[in-house]
N, C-alpha and C. Protein backbone atom coordinates (compact mmCIF):
# COMPACT_ATOMS: atom_id res chain seq x y z
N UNK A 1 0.84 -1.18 0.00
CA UNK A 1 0.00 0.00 0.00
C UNK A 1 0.89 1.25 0.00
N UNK A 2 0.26 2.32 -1.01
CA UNK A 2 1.59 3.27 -0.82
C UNK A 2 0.66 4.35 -0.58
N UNK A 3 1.29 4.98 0.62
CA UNK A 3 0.52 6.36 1.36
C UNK A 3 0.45 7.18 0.50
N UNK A 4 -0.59 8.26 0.14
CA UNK A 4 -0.71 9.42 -1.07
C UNK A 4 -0.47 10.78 -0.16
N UNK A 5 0.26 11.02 0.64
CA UNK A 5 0.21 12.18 1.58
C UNK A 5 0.13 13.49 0.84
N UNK A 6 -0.10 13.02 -0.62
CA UNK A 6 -0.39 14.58 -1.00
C UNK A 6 -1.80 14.72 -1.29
N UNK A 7 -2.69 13.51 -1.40
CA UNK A 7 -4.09 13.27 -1.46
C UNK A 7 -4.18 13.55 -0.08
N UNK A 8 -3.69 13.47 0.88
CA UNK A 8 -3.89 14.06 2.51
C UNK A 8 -4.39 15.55 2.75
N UNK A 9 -3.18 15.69 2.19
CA UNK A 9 -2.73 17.05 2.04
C UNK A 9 -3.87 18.44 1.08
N UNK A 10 -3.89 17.67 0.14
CA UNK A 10 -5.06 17.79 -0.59
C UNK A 10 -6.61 18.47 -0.23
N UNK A 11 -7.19 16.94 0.66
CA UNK A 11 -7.82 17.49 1.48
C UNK A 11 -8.22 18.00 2.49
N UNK A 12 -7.15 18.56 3.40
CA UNK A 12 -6.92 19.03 4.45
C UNK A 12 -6.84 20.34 3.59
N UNK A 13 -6.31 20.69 3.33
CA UNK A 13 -6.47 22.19 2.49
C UNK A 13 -7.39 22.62 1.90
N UNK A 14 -8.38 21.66 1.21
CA UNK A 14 -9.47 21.81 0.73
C UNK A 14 -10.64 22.29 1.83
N UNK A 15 -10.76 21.93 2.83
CA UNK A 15 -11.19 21.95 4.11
C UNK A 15 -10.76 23.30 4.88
N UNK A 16 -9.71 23.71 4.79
CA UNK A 16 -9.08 25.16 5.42
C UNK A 16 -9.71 26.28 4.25
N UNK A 17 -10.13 25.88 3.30
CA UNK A 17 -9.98 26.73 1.68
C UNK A 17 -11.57 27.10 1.85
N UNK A 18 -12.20 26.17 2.73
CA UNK A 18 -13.67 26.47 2.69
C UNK A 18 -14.17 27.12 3.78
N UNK A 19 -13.36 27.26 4.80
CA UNK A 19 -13.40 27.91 6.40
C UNK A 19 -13.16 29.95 5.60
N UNK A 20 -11.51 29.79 4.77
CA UNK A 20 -11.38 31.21 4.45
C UNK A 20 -11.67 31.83 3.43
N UNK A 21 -12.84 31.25 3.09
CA UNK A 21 -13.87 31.35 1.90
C UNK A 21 -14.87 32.20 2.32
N UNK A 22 -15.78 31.12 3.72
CA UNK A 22 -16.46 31.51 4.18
C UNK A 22 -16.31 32.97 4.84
N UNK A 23 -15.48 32.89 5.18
CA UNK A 23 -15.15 34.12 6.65
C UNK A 23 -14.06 34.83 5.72
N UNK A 24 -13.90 35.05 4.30
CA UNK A 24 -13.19 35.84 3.73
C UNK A 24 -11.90 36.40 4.17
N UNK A 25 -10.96 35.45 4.59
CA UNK A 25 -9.52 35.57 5.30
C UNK A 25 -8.65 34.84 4.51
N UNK A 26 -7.38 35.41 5.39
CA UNK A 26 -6.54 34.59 4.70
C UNK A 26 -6.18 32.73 5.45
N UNK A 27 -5.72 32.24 4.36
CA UNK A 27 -5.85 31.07 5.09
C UNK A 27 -4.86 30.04 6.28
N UNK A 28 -3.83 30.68 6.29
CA UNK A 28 -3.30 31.05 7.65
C UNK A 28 -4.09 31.04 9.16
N UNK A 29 -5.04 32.44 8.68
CA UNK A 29 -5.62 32.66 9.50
C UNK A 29 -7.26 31.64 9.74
N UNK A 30 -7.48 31.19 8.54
CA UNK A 30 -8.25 30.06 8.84
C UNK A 30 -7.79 28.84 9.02
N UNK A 31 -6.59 28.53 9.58
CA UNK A 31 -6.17 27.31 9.67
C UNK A 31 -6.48 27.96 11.34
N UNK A 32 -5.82 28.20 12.37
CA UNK A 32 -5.83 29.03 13.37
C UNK A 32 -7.12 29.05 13.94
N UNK A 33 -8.38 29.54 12.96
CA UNK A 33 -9.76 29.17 13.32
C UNK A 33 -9.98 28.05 13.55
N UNK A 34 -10.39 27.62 12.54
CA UNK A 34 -10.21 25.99 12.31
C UNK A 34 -9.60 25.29 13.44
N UNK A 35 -8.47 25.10 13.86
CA UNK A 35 -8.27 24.17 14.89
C UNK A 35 -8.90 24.74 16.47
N UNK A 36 -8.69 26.16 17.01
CA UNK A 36 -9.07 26.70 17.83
C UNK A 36 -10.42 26.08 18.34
N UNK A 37 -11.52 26.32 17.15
CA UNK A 37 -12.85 26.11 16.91
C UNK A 37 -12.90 24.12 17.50
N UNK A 38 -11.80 23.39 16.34
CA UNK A 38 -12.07 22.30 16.62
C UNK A 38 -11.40 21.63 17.96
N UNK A 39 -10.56 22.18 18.46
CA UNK A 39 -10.52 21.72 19.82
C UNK A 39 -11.17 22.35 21.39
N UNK A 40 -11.86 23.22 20.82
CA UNK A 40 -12.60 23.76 21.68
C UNK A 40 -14.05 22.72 21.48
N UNK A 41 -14.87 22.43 20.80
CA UNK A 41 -15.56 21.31 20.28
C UNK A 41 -14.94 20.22 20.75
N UNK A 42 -14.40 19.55 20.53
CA UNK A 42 -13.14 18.21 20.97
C UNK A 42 -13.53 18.06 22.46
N UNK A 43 -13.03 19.66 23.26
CA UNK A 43 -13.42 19.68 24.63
C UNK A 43 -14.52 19.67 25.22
N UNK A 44 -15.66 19.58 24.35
CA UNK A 44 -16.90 18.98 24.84
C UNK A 44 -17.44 17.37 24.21
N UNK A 45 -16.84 16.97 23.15
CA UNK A 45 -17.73 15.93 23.21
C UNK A 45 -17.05 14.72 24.43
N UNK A 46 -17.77 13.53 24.40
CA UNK A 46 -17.06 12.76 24.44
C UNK A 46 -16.25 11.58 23.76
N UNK A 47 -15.20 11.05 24.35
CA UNK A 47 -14.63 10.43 23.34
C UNK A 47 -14.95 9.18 22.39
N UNK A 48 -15.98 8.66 22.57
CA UNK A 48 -17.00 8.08 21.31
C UNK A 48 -17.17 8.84 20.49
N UNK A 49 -17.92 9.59 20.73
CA UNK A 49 -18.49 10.94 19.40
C UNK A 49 -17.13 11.57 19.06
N UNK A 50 -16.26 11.62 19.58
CA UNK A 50 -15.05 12.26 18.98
C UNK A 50 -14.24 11.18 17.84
N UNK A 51 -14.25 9.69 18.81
CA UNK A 51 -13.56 8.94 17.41
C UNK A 51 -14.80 8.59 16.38
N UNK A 52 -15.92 8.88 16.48
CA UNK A 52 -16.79 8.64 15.18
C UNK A 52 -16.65 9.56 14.52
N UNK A 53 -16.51 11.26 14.55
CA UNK A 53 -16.00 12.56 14.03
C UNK A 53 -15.19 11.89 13.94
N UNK A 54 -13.63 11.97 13.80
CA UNK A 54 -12.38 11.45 13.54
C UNK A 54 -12.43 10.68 12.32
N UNK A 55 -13.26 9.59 12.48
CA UNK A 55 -13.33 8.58 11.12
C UNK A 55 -13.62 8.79 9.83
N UNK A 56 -14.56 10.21 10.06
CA UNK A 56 -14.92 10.88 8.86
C UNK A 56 -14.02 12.43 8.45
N UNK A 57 -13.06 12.67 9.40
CA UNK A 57 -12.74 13.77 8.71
C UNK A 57 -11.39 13.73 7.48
N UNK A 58 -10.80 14.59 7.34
CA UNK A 58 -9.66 14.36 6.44
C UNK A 58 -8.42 14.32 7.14
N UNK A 59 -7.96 13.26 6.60
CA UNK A 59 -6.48 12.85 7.97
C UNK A 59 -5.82 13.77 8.35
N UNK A 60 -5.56 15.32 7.38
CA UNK A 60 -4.68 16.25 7.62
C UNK A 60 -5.49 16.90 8.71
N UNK A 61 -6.68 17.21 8.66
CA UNK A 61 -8.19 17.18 9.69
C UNK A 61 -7.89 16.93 11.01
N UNK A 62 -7.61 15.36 10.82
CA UNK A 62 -7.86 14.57 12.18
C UNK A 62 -6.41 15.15 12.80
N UNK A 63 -5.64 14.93 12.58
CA UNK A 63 -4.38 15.58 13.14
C UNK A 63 -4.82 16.76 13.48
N UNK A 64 -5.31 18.07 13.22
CA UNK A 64 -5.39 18.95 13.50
C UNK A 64 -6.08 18.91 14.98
N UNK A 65 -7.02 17.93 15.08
CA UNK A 65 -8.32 17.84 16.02
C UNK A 65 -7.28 16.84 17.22
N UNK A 66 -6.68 16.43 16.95
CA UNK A 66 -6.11 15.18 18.00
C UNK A 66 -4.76 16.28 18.64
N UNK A 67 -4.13 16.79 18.12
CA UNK A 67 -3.33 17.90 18.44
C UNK A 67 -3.42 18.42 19.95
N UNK A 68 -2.54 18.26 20.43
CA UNK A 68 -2.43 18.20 22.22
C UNK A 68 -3.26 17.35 22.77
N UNK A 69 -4.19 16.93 22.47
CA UNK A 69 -5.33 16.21 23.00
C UNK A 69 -4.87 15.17 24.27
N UNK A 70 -5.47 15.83 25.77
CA UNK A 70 -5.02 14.64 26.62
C UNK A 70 -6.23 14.24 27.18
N UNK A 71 -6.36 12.68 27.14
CA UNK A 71 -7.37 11.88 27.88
C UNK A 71 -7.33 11.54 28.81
N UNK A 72 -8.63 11.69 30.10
CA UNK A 72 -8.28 12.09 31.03
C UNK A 72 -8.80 13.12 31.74
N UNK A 73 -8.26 14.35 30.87
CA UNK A 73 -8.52 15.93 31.60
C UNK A 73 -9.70 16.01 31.64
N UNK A 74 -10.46 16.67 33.20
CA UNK A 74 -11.67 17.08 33.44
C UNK A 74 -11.94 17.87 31.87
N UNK A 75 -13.35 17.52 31.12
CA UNK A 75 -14.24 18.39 30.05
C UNK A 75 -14.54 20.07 30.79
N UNK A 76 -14.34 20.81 30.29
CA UNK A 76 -15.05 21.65 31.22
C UNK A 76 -16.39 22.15 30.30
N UNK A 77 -17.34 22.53 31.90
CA UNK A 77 -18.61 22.66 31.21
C UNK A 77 -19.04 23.82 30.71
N UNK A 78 -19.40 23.75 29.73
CA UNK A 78 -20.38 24.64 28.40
C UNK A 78 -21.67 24.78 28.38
N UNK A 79 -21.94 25.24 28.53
CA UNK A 79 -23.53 25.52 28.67
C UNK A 79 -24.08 26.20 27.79
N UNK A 80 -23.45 27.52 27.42
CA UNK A 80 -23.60 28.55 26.77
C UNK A 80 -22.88 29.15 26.06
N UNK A 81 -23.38 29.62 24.29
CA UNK A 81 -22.59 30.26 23.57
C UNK A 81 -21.43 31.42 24.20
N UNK A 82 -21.58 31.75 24.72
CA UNK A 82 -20.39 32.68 25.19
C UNK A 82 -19.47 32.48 25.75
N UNK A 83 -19.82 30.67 26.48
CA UNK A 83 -18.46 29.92 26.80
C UNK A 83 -17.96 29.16 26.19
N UNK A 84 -18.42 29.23 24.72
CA UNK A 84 -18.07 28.18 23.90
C UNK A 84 -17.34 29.31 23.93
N UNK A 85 -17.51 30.38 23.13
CA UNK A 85 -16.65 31.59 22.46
C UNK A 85 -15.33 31.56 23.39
N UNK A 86 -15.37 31.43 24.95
CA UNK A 86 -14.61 31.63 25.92
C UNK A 86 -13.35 30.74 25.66
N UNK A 87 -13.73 29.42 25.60
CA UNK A 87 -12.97 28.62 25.27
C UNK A 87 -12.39 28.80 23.86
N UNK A 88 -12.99 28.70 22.67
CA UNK A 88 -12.08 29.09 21.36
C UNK A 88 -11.29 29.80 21.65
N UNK A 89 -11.59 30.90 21.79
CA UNK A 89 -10.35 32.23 22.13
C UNK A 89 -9.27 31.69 22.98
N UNK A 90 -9.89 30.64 24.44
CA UNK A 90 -8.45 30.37 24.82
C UNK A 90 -7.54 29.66 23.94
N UNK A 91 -8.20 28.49 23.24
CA UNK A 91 -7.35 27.25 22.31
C UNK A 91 -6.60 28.22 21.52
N UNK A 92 -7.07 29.62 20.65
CA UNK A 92 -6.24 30.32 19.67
C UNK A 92 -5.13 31.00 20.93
N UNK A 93 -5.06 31.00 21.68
CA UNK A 93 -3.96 31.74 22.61
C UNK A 93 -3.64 33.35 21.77
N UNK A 94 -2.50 33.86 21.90
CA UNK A 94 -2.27 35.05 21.73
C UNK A 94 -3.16 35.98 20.39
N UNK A 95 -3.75 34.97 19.66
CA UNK A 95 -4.08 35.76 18.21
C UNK A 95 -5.47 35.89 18.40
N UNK A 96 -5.86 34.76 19.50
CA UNK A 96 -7.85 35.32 19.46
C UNK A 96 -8.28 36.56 19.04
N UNK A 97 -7.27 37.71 19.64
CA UNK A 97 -8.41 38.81 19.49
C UNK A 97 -8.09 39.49 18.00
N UNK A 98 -7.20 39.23 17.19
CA UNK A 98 -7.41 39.11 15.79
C UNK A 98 -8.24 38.32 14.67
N UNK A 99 -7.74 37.03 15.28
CA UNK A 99 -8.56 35.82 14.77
C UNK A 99 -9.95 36.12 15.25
N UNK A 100 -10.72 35.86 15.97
CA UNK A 100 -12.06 36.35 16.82
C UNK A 100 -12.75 37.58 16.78
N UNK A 101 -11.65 38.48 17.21
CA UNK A 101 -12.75 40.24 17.35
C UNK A 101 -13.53 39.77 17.92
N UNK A 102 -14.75 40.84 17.95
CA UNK A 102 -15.90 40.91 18.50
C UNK A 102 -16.62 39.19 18.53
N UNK A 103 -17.64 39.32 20.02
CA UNK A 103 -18.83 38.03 19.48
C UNK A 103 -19.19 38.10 18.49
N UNK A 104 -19.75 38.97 17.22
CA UNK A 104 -20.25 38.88 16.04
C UNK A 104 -19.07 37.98 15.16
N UNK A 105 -17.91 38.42 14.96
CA UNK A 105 -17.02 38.07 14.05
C UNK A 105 -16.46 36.50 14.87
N UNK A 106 -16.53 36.05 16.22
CA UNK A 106 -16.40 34.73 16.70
C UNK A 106 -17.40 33.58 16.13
N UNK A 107 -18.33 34.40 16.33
CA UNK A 107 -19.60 33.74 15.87
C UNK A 107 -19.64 33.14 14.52
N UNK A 108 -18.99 33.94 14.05
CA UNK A 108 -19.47 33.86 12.44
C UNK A 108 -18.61 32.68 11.86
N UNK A 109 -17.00 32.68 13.22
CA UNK A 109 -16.12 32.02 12.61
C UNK A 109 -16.48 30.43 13.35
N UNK A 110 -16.73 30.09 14.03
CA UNK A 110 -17.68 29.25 14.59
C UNK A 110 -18.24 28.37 13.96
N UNK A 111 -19.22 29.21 13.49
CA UNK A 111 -20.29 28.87 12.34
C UNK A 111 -19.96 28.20 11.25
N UNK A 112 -18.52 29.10 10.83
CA UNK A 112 -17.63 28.57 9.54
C UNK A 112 -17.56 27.47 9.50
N UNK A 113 -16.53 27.09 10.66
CA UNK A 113 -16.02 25.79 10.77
C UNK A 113 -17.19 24.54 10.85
N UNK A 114 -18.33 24.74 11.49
CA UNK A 114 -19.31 23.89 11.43
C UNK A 114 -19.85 23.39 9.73
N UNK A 115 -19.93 24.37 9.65
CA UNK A 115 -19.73 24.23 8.05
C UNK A 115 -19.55 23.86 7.28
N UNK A 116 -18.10 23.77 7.36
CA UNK A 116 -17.06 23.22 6.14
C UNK A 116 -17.00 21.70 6.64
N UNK A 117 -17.01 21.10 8.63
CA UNK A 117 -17.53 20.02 8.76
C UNK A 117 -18.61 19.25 7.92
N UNK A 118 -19.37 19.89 7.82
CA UNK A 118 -21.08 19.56 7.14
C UNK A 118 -20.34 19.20 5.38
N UNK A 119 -19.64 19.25 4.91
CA UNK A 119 -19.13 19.07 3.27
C UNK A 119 -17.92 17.64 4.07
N UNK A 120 -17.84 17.33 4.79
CA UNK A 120 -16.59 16.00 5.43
C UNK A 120 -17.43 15.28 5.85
N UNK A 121 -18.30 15.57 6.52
CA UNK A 121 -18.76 14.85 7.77
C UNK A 121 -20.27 14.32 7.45
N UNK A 122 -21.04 13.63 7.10
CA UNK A 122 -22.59 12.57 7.05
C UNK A 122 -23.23 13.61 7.70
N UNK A 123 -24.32 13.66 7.48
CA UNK A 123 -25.59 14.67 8.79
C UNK A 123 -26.01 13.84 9.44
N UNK A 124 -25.82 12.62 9.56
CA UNK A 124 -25.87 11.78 10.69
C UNK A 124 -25.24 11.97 12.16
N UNK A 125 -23.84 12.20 11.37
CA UNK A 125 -23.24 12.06 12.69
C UNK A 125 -22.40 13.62 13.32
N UNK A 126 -23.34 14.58 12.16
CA UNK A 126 -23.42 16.03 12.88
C UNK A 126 -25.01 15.88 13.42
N UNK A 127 -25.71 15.55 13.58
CA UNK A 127 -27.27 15.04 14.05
C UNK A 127 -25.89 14.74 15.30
N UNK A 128 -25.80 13.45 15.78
CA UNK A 128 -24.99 12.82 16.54
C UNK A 128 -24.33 13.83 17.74
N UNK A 129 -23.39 14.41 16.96
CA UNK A 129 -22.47 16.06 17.63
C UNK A 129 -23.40 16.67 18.25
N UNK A 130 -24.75 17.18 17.41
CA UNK A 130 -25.59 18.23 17.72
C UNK A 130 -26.11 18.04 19.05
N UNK A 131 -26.69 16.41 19.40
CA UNK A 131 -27.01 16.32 20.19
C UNK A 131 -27.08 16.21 21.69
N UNK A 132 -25.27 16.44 21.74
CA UNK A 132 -24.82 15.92 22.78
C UNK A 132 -24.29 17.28 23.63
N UNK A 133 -24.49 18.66 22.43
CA UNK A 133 -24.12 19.96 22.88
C UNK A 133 -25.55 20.70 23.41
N UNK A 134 -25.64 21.41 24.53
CA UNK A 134 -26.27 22.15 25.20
C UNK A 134 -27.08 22.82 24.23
N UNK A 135 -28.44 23.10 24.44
CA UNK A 135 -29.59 23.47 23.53
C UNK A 135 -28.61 25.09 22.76
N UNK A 136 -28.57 25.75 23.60
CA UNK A 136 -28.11 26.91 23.00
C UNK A 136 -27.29 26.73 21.81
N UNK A 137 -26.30 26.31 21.98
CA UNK A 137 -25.25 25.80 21.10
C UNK A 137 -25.57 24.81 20.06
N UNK A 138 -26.35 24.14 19.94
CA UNK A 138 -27.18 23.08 18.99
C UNK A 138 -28.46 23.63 18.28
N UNK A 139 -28.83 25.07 18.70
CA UNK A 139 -29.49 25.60 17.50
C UNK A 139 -29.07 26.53 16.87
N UNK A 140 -27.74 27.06 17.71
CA UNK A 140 -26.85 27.70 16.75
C UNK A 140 -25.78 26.91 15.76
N UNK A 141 -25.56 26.33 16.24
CA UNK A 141 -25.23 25.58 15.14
C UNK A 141 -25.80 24.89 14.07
N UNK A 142 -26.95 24.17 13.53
CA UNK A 142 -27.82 23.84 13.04
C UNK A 142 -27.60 24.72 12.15
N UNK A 143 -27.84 26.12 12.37
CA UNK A 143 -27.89 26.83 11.28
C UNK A 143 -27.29 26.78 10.54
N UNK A 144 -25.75 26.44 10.54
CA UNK A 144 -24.75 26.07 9.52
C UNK A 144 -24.70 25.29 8.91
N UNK A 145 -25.30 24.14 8.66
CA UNK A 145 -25.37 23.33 8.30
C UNK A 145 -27.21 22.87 7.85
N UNK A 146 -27.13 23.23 6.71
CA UNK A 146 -28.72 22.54 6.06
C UNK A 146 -28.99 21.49 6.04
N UNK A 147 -27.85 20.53 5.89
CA UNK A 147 -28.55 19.21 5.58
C UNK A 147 -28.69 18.11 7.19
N UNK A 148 -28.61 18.99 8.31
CA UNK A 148 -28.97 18.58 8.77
C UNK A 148 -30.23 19.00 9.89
N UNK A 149 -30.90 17.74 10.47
CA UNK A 149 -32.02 18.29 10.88
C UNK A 149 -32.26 18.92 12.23
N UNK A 150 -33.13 19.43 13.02
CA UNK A 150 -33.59 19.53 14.36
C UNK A 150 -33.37 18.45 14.99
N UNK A 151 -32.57 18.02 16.17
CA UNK A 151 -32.84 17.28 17.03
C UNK A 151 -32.33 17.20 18.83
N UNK A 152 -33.10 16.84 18.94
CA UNK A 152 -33.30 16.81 20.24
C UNK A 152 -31.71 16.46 21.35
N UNK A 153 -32.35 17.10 22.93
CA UNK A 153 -30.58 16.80 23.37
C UNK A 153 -30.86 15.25 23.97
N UNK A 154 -29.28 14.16 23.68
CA UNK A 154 -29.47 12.97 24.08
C UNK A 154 -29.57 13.57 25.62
């Protein structure tokens, strides 16, 4: 079997290309989103729903998302969009308040990333994700994603 690490590569970029598309940046700076976003996410699911996400994303992806990742560490709790926001900004460390700005422009980048998930990832098993995040946060998110539906928290 011979590894294609540029078919990796490929789509892992393809995936960053649709984050600074969305949110009209450069893509640098949507790589930066992008992981911030996805390990702040990471830090709420649990790790079932995280290796079923995992299976579907793009390997250059999954690296991004597994990145420091220690098992183990207390989840801390989320309840509410503004501590989701709380947390992204910490995962981006020094650049949040470029990367981020305002709640409007966090939001939006947020949103992004849910997004460009929804073109990787089944609406099954963003249905799945959705459900396991706090109402607030699961109908904001929803919105990003059309093809998937309303549902309820497990």
């Amino acid at each position: 079997m011979v590894l294609d690490f540029d078919k990796y590569a490929t789509k892992g970029n393809e995936f960053i290309r649709l984050v600074a598309m969305e949110l009209e940046v450069p893509r640098d700076m949507a790589g930066r989103i992008t992981r911030a976003v996805l390990h702040a996410l990471r830090n709420r699911f649990n790790h079932q729903e995280s290796f079923h996400l995992l299976a579907q994303l793009p390997m250059a992806i999954k690296s991004v998302y597994v990145d420091g990742w220690r098992f183990g560490q207390p989840v801390p709790r989320i309840r509410h969009i503004t501590e989701l926001l709380d947390e992204v900004r910490a995962e981006d460390g020094k650049m949040s308040g470029y990367d981020f700005g305002n709640n409007a422009k966090a939001l939006r980048a947020v949103k992004a990333v849910f997004k460009s998930l929804g073109s990787f990832v089944s609406p099954g098993q963003l249905n799945d994700l959705l459900a396991t995040l706090p109402n607030e946060i699961r109908v904001f998110l929803q919105d990003a994603v059309p093809s998937v539906s309303t549902v309820s928290q497990k």
